[in-house]
C-alpha atoms as a PDB file:
ATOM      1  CA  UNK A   1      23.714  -9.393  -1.801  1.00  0.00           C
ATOM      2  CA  UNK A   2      22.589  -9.430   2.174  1.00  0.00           C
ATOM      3  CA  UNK A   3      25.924  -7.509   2.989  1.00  0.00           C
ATOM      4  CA  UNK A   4      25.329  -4.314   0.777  1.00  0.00           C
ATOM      5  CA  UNK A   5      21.627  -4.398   1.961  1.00  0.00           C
ATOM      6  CA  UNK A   6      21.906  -4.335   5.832  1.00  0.00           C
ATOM      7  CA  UNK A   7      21.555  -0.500   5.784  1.00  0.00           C
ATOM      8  CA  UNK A   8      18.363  -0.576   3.672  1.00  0.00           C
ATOM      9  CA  UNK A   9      14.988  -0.303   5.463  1.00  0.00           C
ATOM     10  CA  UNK A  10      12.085  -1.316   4.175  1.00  0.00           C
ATOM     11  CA  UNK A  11       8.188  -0.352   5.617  1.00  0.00           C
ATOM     12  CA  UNK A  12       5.859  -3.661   4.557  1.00  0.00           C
ATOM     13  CA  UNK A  13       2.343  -2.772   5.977  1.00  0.00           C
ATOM     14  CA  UNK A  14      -0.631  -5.800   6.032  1.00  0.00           C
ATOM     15  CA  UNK A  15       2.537  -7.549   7.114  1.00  0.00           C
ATOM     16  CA  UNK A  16       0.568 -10.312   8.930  1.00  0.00           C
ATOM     17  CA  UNK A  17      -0.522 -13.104   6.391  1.00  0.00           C
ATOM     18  CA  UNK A  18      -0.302 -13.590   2.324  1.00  0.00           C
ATOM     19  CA  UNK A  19       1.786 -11.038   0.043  1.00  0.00           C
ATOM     20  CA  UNK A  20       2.560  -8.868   3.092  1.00  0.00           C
ATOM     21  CA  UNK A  21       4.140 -11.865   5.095  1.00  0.00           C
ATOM     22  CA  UNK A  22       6.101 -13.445   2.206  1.00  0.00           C
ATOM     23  CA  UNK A  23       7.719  -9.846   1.310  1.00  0.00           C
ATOM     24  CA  UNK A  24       8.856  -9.588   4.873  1.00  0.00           C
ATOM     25  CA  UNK A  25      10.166 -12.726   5.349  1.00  0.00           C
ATOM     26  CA  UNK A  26      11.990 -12.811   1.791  1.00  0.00           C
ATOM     27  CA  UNK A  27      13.485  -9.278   2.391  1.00  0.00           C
ATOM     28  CA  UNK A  28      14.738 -10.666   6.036  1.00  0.00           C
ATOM     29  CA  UNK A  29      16.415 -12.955   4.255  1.00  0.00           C
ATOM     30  CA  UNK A  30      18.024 -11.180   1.675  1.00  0.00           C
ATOM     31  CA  UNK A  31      19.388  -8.969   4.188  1.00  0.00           C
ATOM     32  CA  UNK A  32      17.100  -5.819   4.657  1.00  0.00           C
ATOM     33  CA  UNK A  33      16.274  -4.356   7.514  1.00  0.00           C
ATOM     34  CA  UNK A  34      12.601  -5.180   7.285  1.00  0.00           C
ATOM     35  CA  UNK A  35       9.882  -3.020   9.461  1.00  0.00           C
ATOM     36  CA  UNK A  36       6.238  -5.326   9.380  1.00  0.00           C
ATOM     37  CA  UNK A  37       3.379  -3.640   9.669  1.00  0.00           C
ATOM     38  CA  UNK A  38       1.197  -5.791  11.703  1.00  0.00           C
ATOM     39  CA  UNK A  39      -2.292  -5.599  13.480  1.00  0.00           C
ATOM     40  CA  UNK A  40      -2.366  -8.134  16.476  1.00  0.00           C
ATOM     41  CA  UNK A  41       0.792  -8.957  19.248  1.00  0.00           C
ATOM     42  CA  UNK A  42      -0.303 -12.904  17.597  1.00  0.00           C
ATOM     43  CA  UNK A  43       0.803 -11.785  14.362  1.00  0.00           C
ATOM     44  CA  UNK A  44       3.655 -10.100  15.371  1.00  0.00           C
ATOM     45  CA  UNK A  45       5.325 -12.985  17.342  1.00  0.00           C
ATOM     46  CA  UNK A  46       4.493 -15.311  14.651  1.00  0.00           C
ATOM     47  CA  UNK A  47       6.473 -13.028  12.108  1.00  0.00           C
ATOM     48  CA  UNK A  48       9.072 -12.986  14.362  1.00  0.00           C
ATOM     49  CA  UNK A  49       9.614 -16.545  15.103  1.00  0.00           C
ATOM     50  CA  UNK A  50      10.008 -16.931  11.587  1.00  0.00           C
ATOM     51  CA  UNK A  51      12.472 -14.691  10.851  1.00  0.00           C
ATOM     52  CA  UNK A  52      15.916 -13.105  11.841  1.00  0.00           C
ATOM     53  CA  UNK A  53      16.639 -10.902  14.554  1.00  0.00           C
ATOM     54  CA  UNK A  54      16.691  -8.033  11.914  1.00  0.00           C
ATOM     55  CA  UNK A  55      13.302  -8.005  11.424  1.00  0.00           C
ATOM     56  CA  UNK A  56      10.809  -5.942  13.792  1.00  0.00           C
ATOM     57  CA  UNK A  57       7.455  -5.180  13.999  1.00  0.00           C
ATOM     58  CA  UNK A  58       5.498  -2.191  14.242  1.00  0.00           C
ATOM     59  CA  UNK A  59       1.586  -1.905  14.916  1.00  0.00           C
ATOM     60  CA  UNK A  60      -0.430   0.266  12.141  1.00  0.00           C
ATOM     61  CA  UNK A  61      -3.484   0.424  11.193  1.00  0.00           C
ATOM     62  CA  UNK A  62      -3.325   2.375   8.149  1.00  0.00           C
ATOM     63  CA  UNK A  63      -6.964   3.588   8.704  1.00  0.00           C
ATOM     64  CA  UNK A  64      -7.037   5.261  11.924  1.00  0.00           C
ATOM     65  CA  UNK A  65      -4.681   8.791  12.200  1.00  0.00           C
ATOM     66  CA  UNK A  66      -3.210   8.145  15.324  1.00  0.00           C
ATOM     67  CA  UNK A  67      -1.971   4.501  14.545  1.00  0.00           C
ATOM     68  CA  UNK A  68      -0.073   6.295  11.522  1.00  0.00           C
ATOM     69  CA  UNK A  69       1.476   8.567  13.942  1.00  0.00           C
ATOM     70  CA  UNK A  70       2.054   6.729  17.038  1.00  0.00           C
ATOM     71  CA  UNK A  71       3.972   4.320  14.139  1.00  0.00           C
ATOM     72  CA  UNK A  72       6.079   6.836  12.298  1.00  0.00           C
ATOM     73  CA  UNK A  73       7.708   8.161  15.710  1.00  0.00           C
ATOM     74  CA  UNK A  74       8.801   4.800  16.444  1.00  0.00           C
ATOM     75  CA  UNK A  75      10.513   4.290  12.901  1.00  0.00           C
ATOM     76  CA  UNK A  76      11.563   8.176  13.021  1.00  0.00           C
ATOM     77  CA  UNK A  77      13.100   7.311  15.880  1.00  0.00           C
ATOM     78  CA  UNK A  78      15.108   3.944  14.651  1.00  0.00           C
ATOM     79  CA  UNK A  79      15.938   5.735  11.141  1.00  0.00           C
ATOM     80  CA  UNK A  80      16.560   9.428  11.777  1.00  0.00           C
ATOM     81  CA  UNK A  81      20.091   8.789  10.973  1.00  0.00           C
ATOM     82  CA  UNK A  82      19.717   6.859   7.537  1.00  0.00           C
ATOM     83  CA  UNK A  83      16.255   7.243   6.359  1.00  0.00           C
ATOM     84  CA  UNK A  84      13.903   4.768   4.828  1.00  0.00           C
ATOM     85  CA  UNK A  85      14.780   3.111   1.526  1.00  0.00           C
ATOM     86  CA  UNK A  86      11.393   1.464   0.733  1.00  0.00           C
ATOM     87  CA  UNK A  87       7.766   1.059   1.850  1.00  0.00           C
ATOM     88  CA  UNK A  88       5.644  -1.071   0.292  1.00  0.00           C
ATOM     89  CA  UNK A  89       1.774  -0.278   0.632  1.00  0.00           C
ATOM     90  CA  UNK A  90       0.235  -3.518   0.859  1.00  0.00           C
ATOM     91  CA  UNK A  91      -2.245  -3.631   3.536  1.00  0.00           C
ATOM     92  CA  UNK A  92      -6.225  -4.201   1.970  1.00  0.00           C
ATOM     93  CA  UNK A  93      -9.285  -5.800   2.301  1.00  0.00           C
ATOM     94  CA  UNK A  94     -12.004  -6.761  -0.467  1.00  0.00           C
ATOM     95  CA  UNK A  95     -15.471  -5.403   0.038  1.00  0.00           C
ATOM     96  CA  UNK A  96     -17.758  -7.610  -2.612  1.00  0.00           C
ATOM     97  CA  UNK A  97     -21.582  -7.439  -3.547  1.00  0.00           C
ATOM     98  CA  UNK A  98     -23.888  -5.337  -5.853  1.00  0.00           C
ATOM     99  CA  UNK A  99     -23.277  -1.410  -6.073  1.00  0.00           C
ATOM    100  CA  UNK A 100     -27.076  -1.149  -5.814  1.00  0.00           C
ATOM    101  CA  UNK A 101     -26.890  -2.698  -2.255  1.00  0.00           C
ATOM    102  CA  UNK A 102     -23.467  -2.168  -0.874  1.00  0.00           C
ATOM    103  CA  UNK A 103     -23.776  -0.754   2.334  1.00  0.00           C
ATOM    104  CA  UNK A 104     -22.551   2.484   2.231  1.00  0.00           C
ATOM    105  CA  UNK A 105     -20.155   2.271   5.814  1.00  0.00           C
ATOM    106  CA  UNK A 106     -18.862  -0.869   3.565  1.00  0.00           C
ATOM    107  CA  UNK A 107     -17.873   1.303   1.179  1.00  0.00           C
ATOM    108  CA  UNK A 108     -16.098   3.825   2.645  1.00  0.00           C
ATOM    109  CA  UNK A 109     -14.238   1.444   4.384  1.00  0.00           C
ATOM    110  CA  UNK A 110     -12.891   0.012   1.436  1.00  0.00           C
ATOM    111  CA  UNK A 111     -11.829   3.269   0.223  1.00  0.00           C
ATOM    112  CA  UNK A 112     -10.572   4.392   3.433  1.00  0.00           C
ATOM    113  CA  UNK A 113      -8.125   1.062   4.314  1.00  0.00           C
ATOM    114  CA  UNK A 114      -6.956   0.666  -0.142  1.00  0.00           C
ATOM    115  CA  UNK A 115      -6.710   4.397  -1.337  1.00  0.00           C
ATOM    116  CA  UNK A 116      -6.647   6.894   2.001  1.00  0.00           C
ATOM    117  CA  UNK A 117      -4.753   5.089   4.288  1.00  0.00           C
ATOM    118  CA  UNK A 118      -2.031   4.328   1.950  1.00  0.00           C
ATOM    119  CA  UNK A 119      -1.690   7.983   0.864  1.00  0.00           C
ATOM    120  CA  UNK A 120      -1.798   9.006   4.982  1.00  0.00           C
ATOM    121  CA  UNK A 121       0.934   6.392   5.841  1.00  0.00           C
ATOM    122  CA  UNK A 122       3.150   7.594   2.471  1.00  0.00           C
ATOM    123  CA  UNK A 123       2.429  11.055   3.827  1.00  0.00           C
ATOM    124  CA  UNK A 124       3.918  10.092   6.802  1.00  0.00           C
ATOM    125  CA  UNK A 125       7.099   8.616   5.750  1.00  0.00           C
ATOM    126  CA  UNK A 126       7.931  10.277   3.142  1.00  0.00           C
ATOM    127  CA  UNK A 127      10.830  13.066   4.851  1.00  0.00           C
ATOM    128  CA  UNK A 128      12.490   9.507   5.655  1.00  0.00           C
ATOM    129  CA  UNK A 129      11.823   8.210   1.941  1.00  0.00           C
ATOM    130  CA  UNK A 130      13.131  11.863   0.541  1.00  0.00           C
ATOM    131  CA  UNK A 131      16.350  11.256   2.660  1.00  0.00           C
ATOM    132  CA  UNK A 132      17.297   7.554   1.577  1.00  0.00           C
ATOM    133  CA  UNK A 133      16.040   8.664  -2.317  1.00  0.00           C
ATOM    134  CA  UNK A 134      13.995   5.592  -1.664  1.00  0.00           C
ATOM    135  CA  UNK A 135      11.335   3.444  -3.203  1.00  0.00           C
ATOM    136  CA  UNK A 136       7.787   3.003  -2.950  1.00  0.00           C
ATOM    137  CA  UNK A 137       6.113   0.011  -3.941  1.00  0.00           C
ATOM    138  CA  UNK A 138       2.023   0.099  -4.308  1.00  0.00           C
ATOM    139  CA  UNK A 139       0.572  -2.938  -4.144  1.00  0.00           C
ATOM    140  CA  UNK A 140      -2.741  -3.006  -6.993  1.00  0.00           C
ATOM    141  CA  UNK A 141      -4.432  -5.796  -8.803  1.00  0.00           C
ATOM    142  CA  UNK A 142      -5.677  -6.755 -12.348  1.00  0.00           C
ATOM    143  CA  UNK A 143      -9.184  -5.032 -10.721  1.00  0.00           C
ATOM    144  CA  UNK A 144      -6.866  -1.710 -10.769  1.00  0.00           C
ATOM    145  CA  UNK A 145      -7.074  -2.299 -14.833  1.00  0.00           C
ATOM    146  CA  UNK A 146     -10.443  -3.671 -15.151  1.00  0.00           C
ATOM    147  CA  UNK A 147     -13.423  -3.307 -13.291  1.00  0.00           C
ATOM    148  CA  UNK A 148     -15.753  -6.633 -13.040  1.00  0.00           C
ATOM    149  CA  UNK A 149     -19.450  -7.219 -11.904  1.00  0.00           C
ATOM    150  CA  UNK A 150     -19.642  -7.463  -7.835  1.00  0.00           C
ATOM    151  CA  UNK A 151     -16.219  -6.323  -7.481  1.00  0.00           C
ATOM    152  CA  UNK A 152     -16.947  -2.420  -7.866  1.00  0.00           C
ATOM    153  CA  UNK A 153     -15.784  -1.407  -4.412  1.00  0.00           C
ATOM    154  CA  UNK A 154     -12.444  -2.728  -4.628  1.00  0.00           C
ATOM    155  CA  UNK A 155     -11.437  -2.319  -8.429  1.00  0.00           C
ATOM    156  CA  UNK A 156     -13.184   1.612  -7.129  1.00  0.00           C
ATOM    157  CA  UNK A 157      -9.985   1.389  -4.245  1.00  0.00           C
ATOM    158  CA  UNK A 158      -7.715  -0.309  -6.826  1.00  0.00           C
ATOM    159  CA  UNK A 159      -8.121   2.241  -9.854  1.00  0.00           C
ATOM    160  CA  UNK A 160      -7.801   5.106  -7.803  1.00  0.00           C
ATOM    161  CA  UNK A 161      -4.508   3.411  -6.291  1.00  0.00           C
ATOM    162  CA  UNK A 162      -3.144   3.299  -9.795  1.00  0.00           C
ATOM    163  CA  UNK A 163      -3.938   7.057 -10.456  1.00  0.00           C
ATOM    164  CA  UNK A 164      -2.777   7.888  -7.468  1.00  0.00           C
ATOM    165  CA  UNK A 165       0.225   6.243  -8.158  1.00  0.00           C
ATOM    166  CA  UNK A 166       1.385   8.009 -11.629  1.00  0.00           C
ATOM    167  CA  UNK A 167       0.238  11.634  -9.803  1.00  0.00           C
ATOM    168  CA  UNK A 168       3.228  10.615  -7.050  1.00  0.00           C
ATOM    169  CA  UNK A 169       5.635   9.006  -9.427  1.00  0.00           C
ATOM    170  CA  UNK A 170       5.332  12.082 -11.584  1.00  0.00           C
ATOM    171  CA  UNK A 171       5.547  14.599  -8.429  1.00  0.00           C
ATOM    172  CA  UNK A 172       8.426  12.791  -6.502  1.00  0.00           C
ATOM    173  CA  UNK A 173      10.638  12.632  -9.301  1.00  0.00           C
ATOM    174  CA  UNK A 174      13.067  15.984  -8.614  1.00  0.00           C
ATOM    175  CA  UNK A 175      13.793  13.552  -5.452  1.00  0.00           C
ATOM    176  CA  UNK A 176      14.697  10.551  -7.371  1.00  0.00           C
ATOM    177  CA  UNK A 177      12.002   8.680  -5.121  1.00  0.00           C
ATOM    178  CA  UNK A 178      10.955   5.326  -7.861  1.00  0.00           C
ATOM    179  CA  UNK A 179       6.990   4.418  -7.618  1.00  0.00           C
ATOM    180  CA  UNK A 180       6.234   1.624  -8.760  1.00  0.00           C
ATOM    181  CA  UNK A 181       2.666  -0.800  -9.280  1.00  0.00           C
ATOM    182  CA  UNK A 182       2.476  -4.595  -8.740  1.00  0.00           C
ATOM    183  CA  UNK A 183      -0.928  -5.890 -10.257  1.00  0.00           C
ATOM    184  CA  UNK A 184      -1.206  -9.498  -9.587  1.00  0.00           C
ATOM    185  CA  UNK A 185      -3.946 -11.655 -10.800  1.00  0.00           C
ATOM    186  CA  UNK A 186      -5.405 -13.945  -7.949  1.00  0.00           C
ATOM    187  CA  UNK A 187      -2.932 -14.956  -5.177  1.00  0.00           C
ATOM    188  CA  UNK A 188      -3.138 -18.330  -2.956  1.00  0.00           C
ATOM    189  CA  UNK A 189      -3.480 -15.667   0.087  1.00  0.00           C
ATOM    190  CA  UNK A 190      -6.013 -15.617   3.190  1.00  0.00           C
ATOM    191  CA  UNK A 191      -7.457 -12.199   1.597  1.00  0.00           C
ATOM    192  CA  UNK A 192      -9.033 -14.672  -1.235  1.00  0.00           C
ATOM    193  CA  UNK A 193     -10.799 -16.738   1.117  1.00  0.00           C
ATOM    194  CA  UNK A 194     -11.859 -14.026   3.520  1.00  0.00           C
ATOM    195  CA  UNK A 195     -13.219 -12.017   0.375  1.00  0.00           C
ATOM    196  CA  UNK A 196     -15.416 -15.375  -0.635  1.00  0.00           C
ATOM    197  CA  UNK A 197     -16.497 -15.793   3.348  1.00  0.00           C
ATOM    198  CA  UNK A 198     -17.060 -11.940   3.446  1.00  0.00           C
ATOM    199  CA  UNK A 199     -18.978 -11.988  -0.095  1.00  0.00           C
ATOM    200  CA  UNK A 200     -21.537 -15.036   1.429  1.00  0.00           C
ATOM    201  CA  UNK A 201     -21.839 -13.663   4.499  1.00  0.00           C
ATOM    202  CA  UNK A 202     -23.321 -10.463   2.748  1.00  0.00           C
ATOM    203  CA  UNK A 203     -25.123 -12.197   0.461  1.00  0.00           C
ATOM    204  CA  UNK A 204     -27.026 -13.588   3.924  1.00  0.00           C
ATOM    205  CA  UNK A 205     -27.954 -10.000   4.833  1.00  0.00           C
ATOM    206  CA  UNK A 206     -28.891  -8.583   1.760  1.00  0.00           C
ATOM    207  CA  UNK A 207     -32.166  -7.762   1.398  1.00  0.00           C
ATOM    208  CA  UNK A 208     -34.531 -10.348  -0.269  1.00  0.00           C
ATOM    209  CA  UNK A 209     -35.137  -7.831  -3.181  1.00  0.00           C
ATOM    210  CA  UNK A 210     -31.585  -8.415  -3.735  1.00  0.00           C
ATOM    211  CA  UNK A 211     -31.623 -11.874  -4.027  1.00  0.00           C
ATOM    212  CA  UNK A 212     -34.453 -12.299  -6.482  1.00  0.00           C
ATOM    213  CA  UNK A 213     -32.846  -9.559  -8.558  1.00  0.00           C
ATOM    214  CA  UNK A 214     -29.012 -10.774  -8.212  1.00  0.00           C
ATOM    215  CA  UNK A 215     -29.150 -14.432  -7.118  1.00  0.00           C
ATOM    216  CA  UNK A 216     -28.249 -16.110 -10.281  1.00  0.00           C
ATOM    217  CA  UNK A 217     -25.667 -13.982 -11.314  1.00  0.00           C
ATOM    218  CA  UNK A 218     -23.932 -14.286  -6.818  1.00  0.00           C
ATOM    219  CA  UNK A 219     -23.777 -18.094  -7.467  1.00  0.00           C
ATOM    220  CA  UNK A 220     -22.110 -17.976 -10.787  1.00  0.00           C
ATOM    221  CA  UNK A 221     -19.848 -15.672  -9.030  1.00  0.00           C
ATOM    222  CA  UNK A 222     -19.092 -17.423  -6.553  1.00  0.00           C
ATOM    223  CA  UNK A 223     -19.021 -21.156  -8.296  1.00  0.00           C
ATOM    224  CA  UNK A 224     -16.135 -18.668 -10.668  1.00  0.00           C
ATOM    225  CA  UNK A 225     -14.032 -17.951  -7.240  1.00  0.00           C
ATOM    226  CA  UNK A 226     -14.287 -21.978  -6.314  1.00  0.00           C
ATOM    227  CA  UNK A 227     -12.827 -22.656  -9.716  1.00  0.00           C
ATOM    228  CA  UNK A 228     -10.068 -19.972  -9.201  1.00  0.00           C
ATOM    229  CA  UNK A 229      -9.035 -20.697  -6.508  1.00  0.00           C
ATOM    230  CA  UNK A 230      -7.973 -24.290  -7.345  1.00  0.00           C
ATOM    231  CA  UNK A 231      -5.675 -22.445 -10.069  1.00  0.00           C
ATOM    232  CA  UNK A 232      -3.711 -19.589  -8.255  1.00  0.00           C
ATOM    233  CA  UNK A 233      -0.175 -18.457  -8.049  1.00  0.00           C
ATOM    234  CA  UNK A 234       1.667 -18.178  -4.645  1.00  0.00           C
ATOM    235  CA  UNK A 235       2.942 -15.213  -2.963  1.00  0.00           C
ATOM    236  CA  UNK A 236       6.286 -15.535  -4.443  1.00  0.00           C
ATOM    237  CA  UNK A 237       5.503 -14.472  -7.939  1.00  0.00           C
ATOM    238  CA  UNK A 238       4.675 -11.427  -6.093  1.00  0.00           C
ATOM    239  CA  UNK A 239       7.979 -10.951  -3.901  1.00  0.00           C
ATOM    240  CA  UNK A 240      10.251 -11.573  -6.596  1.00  0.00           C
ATOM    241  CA  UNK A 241       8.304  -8.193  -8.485  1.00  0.00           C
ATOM    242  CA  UNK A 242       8.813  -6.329  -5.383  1.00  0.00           C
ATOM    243  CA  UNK A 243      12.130  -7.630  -5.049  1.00  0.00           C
ATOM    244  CA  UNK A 244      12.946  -6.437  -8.419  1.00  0.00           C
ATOM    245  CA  UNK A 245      10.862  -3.031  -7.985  1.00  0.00           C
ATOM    246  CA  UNK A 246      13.447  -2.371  -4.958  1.00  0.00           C
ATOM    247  CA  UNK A 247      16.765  -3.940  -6.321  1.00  0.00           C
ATOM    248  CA  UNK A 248      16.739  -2.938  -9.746  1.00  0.00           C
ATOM    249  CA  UNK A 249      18.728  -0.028 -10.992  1.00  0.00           C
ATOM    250  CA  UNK A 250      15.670   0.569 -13.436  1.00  0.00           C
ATOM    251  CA  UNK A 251      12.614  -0.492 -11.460  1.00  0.00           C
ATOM    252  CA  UNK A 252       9.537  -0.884 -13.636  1.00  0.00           C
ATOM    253  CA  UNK A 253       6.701   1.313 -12.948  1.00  0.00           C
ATOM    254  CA  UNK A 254       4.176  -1.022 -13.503  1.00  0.00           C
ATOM    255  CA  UNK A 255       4.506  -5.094 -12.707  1.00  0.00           C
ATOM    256  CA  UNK A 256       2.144  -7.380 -14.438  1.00  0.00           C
ATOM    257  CA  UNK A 257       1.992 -10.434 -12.615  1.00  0.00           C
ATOM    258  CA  UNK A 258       0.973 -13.710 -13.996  1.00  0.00           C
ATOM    259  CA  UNK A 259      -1.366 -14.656 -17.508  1.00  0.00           C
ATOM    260  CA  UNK A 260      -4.578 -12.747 -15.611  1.00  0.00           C
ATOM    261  CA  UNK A 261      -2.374  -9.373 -15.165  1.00  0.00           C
ATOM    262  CA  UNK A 262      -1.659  -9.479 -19.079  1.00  0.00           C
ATOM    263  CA  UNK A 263      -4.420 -10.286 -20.097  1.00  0.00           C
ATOM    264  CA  UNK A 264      -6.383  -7.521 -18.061  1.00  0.00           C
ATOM    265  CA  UNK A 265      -3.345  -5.040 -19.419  1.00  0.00           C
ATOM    266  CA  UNK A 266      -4.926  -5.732 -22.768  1.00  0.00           C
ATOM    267  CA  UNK A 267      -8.004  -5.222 -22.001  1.00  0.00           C
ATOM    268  CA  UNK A 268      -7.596  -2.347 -20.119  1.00  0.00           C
ATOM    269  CA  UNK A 269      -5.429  -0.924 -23.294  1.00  0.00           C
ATOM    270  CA  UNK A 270      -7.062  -2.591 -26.465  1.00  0.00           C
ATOM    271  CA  UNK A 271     -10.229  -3.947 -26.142  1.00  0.00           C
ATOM    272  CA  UNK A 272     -13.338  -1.473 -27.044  1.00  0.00           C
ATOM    273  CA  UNK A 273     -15.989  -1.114 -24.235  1.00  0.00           C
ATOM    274  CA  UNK A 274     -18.458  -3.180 -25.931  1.00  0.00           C
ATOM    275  CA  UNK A 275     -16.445  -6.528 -26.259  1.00  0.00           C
ATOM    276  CA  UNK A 276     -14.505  -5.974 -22.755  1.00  0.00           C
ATOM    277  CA  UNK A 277     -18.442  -5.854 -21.344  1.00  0.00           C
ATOM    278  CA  UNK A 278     -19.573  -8.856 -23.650  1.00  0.00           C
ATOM    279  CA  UNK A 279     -16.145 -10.766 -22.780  1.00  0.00           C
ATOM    280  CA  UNK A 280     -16.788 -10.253 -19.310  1.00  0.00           C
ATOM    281  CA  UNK A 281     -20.322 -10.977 -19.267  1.00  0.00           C
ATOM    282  CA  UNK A 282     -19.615 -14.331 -20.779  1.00  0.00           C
ATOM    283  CA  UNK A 283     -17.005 -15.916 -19.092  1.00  0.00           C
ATOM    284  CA  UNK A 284     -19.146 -15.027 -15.572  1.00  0.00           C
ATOM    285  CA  UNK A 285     -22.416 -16.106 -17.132  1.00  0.00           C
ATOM    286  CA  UNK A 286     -24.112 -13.824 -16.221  1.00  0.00           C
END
């Protein structure tokens, strides 16, 4: 296989740690010529040391303009030749907490770094996709399918990924350009922890009305992420999707990954309002 894919390029960005990192490295190793989107020089040499010569690194920061650009020059500049035959949007952060209280710069943020920058960077690099006929991979979640209490600004970012995603699938087909979803249910990735650091560390700040209204229902939340956590999948039920999503002469358009991205396919599809509330409701006590 690495032979016949030594002229394929693929874009990862959030390259750094978790699903990013594993794609990169797994790619490398198949054979691709794999450009990581990464955010610190640390994270770059780290990448680096653990991979082949191949593999390179570019800085982006998929939510400021002129990171975008300063990036796509550089890979213009490597792939003007060939053109790009994947990028996979994977960068993201979670923004947690009660809509009532959210801080509103929070917010935006979260929309800005899971639904904007991903359509600015795409934007970018898609004359390069167009000229490889290549493939773009969006990274989602089960909270693109259903929406759950104190997770509203990311299944928001996540939702509006997946529409965004059938628009472009649907527009980029006279190209032959495949988009495809990955929805994975909770990954053993640093984003997990940082979420349930983040999601305390707002909690903190919040207001006391907050507190006395919300307080029962944040610790059975977060006593729920302890418990989760002990049962997650690793990254690699995730790379062998993408690897799939970019290999396959029929790549899927959507990727359910693991028991929790069924199951929230169901619900999403099946279940009446009511019962998905009441179902949800109950299994987060709340």
């Amino acid at each position: 296989m690495s032979q016949s894919m030594h002229s394929k390029t693929i874009v990862i960005t959030g390259a750094s740690t978790g699903i990013g990192r594993a794609c990169a490295l797994h790619l490398d190793k198949l054979g691709f010529q794999v450009i990581a989107g990464i955010r610190t020089e640390t994270d770059a040499a780290s990448l680096q040391q653990a991979s082949s010569d191949r593999l390179t690194t570019v800085h982006i920061d998929i939510a400021k303009s002129d990171s975008i650009l300063r990036a796509t020059n550089i890979i213009e500049t490597q792939l003007k030749s060939v053109g790009l035959y994947g990028l996979i949007n994977n960068a993201g952060i979670v923004i947690a907490g009660p809509l009532e209280f959210v801080p509103i710069d929070a917010l935006r943020s979260q929309l800005e770094i899971n639904v904007v920058g991903h359509i600015a960077i795409t934007q970018a690099l898609l004359p390069l996709l167009r000229q490889a006929k290549g493939r773009i991979i969006n990274m989602s979640s089960v909270s693109g399918r259903v929406a759950t209490p104190f997770l509203g600004p990311y299944a928001a970012s996540k939702f509006a990924l997946e529409a965004l995603s059938d628009s472009m699938r649907l527009e980029l087909m006279p190209w032959e350009i495949n988009v495809s979803v990955i929805e994975p249910g909770p990954i053993s990735t640093p984003i997990w922890s940082k979420s349930i650091e983040a999601t305390k560390l707002m909690i903190d700040k919040l207001p006391e009305k907050a507190k006395v209204l919300y307080g029962p229902a944040f610790e059975a939340a977060l006593r729920r992420g302890d418990n989760v956590e002990q049962s997650m999948s690793t990254p690699e039920v995730v790379v062998r999707a993408v690897v799939h999503a970019l290999t396959s002469r029929k790549p899927r358009i959507r990727y359910r990954i693991g028991i929790s991205g069924v199951v929230a396919d169901i619900f999403a599809r099946f279940l009446p309002d009511v019962l998905k509330d009441w179902l949800i409701k109950r299994q987060r006590k709340i």
